[in-house]
PDB file of N, CA and C in Angstrom:
ATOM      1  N   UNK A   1     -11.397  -8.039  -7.078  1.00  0.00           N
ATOM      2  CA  UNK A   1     -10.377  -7.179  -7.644  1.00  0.00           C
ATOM      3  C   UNK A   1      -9.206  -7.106  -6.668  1.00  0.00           C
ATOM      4  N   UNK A   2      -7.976  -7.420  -6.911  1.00  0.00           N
ATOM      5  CA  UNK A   2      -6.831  -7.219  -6.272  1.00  0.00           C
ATOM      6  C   UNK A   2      -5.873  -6.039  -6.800  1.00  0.00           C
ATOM      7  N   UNK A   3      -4.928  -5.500  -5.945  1.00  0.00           N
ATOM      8  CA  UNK A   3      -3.894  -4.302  -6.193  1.00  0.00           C
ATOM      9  C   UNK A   3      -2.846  -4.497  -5.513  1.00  0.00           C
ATOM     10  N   UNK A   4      -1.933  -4.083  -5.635  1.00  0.00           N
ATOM     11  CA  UNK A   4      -0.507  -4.021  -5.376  1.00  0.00           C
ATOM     12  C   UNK A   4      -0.395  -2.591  -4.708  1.00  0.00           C
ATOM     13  N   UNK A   5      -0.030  -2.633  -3.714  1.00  0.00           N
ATOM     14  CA  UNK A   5       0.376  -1.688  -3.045  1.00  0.00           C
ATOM     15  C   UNK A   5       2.225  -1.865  -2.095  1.00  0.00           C
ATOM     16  N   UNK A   6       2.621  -0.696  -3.337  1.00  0.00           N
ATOM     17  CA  UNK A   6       4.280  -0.347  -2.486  1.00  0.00           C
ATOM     18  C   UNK A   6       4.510   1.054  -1.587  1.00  0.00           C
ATOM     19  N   UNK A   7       5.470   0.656  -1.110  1.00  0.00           N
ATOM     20  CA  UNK A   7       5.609   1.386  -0.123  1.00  0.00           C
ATOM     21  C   UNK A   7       7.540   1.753   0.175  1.00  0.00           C
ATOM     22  N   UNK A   8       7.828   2.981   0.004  1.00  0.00           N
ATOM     23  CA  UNK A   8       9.137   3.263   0.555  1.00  0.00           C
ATOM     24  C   UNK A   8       9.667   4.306   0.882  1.00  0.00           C
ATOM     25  N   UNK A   9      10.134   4.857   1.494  1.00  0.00           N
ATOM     26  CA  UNK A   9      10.598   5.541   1.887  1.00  0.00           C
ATOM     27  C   UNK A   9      11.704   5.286   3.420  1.00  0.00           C
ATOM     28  N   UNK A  10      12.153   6.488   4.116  1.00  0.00           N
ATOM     29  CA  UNK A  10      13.251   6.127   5.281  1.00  0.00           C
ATOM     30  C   UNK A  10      12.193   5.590   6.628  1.00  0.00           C
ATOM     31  N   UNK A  11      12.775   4.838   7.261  1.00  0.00           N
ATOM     32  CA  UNK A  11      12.631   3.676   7.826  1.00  0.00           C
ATOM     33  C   UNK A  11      12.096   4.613   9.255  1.00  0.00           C
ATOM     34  N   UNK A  12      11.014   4.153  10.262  1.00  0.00           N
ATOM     35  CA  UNK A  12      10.175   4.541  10.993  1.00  0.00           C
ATOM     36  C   UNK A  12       9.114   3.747  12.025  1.00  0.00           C
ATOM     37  N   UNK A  13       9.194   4.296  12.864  1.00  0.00           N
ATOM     38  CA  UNK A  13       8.257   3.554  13.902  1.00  0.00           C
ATOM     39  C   UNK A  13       6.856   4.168  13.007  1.00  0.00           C
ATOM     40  N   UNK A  14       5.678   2.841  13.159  1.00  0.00           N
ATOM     41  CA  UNK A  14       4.056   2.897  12.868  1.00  0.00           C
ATOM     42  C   UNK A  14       3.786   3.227  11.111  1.00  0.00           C
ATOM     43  N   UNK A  15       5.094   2.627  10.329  1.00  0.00           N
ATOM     44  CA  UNK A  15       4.526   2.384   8.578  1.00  0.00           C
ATOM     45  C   UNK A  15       3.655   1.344   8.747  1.00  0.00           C
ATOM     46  N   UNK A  16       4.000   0.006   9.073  1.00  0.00           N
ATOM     47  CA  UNK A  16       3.031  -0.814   8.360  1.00  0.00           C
ATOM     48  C   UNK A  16       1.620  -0.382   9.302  1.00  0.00           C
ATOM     49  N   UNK A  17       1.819   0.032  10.687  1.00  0.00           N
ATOM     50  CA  UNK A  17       0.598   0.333  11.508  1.00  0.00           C
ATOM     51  C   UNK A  17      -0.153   1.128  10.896  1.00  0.00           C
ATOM     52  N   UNK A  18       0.340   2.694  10.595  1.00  0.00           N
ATOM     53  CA  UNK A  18      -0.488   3.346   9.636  1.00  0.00           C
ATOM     54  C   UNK A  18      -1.219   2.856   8.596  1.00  0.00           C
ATOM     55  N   UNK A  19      -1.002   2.290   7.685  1.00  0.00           N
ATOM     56  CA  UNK A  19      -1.414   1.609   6.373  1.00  0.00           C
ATOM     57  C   UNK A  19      -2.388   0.854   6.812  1.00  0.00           C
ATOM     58  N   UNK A  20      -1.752  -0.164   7.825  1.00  0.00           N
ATOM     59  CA  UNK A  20      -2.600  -0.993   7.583  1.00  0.00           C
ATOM     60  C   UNK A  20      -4.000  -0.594   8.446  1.00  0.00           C
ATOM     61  N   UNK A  21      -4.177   0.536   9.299  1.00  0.00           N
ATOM     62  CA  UNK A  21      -5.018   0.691   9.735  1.00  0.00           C
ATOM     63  C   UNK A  21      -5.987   1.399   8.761  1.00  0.00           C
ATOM     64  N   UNK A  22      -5.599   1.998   7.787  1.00  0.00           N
ATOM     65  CA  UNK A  22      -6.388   2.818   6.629  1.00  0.00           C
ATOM     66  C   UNK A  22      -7.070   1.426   6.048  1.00  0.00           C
ATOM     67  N   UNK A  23      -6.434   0.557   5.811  1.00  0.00           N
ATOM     68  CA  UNK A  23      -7.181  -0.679   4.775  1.00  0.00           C
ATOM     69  C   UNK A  23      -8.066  -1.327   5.659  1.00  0.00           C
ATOM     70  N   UNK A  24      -8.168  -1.405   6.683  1.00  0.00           N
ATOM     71  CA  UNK A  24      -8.469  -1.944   7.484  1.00  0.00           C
ATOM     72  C   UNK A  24     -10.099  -1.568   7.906  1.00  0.00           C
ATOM     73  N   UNK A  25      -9.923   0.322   8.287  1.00  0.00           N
ATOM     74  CA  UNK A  25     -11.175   1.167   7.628  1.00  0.00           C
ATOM     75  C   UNK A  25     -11.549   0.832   6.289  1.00  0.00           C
ATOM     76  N   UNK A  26     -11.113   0.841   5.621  1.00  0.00           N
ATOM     77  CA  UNK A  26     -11.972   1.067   4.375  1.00  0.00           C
ATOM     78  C   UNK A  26     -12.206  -0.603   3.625  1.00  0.00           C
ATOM     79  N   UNK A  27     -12.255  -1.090   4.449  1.00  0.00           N
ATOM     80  CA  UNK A  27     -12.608  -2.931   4.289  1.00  0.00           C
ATOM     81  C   UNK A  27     -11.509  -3.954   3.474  1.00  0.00           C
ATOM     82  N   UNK A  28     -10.159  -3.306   3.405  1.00  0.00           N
ATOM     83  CA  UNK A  28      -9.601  -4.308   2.400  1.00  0.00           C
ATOM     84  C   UNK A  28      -8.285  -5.277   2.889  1.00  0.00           C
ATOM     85  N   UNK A  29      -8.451  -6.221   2.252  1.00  0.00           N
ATOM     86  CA  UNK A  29      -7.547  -7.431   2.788  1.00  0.00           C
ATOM     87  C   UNK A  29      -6.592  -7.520   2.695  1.00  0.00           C
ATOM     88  N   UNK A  30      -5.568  -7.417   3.572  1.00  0.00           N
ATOM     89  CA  UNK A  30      -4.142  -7.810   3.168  1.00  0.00           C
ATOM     90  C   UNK A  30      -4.206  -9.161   2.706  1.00  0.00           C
ATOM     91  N   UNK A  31      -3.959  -9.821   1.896  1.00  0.00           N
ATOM     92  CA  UNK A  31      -3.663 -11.189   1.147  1.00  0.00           C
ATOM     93  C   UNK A  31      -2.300 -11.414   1.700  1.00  0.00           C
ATOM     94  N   UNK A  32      -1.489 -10.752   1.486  1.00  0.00           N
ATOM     95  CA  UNK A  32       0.100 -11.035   1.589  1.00  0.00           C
ATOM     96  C   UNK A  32       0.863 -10.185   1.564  1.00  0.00           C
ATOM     97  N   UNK A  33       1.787 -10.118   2.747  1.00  0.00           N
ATOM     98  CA  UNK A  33       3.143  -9.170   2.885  1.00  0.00           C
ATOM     99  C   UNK A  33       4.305  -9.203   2.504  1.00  0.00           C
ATOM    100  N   UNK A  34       5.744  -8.293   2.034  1.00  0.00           N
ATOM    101  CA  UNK A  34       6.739  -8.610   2.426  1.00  0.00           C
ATOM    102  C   UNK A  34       6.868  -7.098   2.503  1.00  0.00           C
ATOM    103  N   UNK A  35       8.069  -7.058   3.837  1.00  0.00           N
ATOM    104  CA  UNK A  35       8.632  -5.871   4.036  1.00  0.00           C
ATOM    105  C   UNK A  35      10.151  -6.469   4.073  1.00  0.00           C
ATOM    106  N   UNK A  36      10.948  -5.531   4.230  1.00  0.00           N
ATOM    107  CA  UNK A  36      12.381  -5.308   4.132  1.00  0.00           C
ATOM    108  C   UNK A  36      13.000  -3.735   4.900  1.00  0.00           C
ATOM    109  N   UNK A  37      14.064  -3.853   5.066  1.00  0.00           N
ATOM    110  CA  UNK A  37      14.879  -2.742   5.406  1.00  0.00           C
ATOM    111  C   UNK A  37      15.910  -2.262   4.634  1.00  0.00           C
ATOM    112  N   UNK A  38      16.249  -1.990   3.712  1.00  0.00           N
ATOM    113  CA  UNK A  38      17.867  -1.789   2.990  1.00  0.00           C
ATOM    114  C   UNK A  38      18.162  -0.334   3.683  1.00  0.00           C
ATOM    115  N   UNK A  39      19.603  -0.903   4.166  1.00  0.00           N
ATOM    116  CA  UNK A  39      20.291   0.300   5.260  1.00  0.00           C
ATOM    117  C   UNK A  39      19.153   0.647   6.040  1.00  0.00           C
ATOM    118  N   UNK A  40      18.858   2.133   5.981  1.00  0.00           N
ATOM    119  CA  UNK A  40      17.577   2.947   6.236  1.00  0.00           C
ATOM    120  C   UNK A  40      16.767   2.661   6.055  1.00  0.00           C
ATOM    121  N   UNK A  41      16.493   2.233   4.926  1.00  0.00           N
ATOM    122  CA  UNK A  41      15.263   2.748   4.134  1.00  0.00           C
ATOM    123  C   UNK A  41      13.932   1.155   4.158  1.00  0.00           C
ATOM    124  N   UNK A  42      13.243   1.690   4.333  1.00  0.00           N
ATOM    125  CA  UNK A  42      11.999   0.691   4.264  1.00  0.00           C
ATOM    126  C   UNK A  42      11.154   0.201   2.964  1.00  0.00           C
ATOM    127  N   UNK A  43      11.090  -1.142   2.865  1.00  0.00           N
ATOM    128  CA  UNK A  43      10.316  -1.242   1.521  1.00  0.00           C
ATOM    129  C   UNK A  43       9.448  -2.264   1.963  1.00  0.00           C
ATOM    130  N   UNK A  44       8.232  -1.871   1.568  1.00  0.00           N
ATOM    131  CA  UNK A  44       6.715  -3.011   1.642  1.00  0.00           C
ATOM    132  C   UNK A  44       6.144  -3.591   0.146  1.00  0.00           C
ATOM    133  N   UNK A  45       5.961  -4.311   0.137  1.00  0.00           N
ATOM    134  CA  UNK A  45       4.981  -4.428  -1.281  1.00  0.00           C
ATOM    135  C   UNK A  45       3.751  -5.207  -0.560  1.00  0.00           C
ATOM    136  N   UNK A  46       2.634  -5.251  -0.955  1.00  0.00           N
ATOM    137  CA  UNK A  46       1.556  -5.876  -0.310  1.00  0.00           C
ATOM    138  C   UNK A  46       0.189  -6.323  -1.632  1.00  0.00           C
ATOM    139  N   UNK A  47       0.062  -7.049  -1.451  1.00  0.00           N
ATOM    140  CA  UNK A  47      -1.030  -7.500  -2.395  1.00  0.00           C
ATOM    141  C   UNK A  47      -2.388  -7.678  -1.576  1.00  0.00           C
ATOM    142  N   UNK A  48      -3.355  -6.849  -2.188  1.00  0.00           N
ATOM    143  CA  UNK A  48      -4.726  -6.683  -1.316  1.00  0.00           C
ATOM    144  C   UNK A  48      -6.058  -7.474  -1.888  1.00  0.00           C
ATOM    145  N   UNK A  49      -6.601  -7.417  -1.988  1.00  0.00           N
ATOM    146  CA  UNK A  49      -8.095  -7.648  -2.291  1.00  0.00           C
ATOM    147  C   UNK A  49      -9.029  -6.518  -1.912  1.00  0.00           C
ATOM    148  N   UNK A  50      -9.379  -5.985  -3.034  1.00  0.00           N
ATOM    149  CA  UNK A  50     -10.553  -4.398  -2.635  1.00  0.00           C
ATOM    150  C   UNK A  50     -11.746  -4.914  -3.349  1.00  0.00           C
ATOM    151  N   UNK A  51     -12.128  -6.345  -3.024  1.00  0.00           N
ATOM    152  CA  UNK A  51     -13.522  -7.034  -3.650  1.00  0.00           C
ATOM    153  C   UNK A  51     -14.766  -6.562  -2.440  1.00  0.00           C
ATOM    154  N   UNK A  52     -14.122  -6.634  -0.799  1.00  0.00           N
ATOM    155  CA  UNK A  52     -14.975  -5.695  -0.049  1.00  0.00           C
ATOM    156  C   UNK A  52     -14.993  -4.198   0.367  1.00  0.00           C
ATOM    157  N   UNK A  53     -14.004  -3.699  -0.533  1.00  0.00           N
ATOM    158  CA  UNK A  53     -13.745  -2.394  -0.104  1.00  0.00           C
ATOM    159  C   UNK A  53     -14.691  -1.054   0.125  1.00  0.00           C
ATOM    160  N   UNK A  54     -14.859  -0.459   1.138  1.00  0.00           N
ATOM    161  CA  UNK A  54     -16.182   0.188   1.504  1.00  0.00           C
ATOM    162  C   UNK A  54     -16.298   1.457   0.884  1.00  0.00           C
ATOM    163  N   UNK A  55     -15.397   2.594   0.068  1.00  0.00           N
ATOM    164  CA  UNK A  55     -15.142   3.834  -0.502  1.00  0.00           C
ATOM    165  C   UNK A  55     -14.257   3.319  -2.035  1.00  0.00           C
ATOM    166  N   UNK A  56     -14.832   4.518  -2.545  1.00  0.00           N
ATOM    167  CA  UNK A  56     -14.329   4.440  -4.103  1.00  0.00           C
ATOM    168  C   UNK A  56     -12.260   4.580  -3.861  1.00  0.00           C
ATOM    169  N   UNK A  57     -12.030   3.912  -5.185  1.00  0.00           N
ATOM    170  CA  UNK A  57     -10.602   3.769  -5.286  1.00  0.00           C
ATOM    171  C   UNK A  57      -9.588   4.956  -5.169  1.00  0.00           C
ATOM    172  N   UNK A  58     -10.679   6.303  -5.570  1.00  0.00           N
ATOM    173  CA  UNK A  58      -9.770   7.292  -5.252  1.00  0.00           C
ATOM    174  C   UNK A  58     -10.037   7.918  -3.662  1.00  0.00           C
ATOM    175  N   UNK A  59     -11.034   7.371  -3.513  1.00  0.00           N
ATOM    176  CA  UNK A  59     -10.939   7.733  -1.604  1.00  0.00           C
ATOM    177  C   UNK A  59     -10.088   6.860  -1.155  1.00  0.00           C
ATOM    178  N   UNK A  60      -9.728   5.759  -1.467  1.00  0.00           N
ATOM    179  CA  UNK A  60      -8.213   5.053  -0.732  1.00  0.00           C
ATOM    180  C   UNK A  60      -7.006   5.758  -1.091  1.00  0.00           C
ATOM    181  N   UNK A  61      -6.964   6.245  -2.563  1.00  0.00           N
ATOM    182  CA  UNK A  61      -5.867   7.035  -2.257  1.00  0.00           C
ATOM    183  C   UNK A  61      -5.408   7.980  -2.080  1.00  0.00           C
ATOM    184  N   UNK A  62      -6.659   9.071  -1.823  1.00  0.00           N
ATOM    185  CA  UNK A  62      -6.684  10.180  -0.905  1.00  0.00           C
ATOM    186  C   UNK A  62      -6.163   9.761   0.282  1.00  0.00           C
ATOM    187  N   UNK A  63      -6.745   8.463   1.025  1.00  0.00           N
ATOM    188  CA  UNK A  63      -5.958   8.431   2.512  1.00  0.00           C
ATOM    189  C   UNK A  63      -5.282   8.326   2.171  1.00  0.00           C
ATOM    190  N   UNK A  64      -4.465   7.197   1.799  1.00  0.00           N
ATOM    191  CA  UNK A  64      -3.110   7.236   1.676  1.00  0.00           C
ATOM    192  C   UNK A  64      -2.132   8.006   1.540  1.00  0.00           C
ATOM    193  N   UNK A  65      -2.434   8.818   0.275  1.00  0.00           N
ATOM    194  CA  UNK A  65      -1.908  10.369   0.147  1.00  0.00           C
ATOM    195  C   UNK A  65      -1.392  10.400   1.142  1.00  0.00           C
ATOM    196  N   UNK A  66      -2.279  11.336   2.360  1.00  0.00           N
ATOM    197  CA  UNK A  66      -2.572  11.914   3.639  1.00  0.00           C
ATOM    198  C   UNK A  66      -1.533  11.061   4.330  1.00  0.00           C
ATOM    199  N   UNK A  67      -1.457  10.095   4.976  1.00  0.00           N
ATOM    200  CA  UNK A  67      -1.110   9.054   5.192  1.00  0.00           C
ATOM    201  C   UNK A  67       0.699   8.875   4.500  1.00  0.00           C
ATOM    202  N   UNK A  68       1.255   9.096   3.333  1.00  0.00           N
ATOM    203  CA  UNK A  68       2.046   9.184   2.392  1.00  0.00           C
ATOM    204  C   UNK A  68       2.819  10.642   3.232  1.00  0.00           C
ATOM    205  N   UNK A  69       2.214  11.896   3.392  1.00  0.00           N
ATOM    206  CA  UNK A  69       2.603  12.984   3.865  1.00  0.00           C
ATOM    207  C   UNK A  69       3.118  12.622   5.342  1.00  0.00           C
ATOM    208  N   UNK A  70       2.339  12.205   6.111  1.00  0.00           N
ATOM    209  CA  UNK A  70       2.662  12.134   7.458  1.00  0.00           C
ATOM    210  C   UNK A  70       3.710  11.234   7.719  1.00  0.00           C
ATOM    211  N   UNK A  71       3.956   9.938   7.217  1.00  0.00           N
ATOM    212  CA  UNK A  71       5.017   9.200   7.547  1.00  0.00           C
ATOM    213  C   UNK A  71       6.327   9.551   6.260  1.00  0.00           C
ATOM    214  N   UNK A  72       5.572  10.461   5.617  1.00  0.00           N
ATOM    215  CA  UNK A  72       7.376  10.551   4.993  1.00  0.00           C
ATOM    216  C   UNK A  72       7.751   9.613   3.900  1.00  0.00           C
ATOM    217  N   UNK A  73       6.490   8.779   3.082  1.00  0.00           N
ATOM    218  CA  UNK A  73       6.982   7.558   2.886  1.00  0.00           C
ATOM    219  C   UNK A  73       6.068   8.251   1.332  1.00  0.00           C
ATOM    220  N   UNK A  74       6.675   6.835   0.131  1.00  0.00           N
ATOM    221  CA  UNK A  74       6.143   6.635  -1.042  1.00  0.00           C
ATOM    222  C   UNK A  74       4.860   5.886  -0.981  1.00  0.00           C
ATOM    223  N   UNK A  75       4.066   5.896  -1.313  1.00  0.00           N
ATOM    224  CA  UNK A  75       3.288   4.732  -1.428  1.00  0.00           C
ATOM    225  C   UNK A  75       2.009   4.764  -2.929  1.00  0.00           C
ATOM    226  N   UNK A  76       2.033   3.881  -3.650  1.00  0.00           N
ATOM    227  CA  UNK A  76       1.576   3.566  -5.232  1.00  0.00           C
ATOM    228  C   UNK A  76       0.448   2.257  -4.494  1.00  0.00           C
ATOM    229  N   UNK A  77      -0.502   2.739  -5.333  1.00  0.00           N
ATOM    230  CA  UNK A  77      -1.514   1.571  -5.359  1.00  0.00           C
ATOM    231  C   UNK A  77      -1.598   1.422  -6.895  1.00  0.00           C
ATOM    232  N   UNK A  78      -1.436   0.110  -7.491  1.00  0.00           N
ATOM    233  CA  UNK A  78      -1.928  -0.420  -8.544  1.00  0.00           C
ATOM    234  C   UNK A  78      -2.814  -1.194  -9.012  1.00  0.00           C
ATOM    235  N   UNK A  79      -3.591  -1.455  -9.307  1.00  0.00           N
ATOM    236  CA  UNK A  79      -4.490  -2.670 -10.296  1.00  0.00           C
ATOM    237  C   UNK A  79      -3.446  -3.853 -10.248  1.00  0.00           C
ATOM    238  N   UNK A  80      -3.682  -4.874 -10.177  1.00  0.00           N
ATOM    239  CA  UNK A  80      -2.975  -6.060 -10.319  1.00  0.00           C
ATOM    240  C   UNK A  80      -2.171  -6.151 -11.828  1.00  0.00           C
ATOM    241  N   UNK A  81      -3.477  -5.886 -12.491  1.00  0.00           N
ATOM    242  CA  UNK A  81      -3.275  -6.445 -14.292  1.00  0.00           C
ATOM    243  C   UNK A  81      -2.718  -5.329 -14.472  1.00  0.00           C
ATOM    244  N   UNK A  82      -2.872  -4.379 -13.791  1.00  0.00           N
ATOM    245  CA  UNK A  82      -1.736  -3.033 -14.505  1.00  0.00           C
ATOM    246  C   UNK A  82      -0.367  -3.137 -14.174  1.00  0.00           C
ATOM    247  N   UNK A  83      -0.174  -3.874 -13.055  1.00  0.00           N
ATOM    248  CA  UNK A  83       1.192  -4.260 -12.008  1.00  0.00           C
ATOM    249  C   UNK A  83       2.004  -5.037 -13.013  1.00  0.00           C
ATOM    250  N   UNK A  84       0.791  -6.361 -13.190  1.00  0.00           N
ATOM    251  CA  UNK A  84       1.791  -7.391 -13.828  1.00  0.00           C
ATOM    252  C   UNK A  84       2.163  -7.328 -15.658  1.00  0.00           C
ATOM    253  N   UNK A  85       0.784  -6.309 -16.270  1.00  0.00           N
ATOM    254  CA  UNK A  85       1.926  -5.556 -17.508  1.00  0.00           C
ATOM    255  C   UNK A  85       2.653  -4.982 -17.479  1.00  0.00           C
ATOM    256  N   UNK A  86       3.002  -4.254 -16.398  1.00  0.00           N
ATOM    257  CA  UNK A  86       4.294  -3.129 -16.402  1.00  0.00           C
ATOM    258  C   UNK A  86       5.698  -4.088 -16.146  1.00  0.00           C
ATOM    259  N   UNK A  87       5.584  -4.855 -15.498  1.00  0.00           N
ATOM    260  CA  UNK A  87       6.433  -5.910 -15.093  1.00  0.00           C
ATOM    261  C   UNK A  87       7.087  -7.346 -16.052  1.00  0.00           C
ATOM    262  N   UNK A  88       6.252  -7.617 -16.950  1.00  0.00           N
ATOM    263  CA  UNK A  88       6.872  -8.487 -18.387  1.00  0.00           C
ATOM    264  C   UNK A  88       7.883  -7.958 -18.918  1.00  0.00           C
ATOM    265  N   UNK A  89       8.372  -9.277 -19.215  1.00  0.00           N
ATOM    266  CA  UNK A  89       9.662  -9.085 -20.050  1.00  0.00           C
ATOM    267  C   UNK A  89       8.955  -9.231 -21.325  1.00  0.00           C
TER     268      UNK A  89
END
């Protein structure tokens, strides 16, 4: 199972560190990055793999949440197939 995970908010020392240390606990793969800067502001999108993931889907995004509060930032986890219907033309 793969997900899409974005990320944005104003721009900061330890975003991708944070994050990625939560996925990292809870067993899941970064597959692939891109980050960016516009002006300020920071944007990630990341595509994961939660095929080893060690806690249920809403305990990832409880951390995150948590995680979401402390750095100030947006962050959405999606389902892949939910990602890429929302996204068709």
């Amino acid at each position: 199972m793969r997900a899409v995970i974005t990320v944005i908010g104003k721009d900061k020392i330890g975003i991708i560190a944070g994050i990625s240390t939560i996925l990292a606990e809870c067993n899941v793969n970064i597959l692939d990055i891109s980050q960016t800067i516009l002006q300020d502001y920071f944007t990630m999108i990341m595509l994961v793999d939660l095929t080893y993931m060690n806690v249920s889907l809403s305990e990832l995004n409880e951390k995150l949440d948590k995680k979401e509060e402390s750095l100030g930032v947006s962050i959405k986890v999606q389902h892949e197939d939910i990602f890429k219907a929302m996204h068709q033309i």
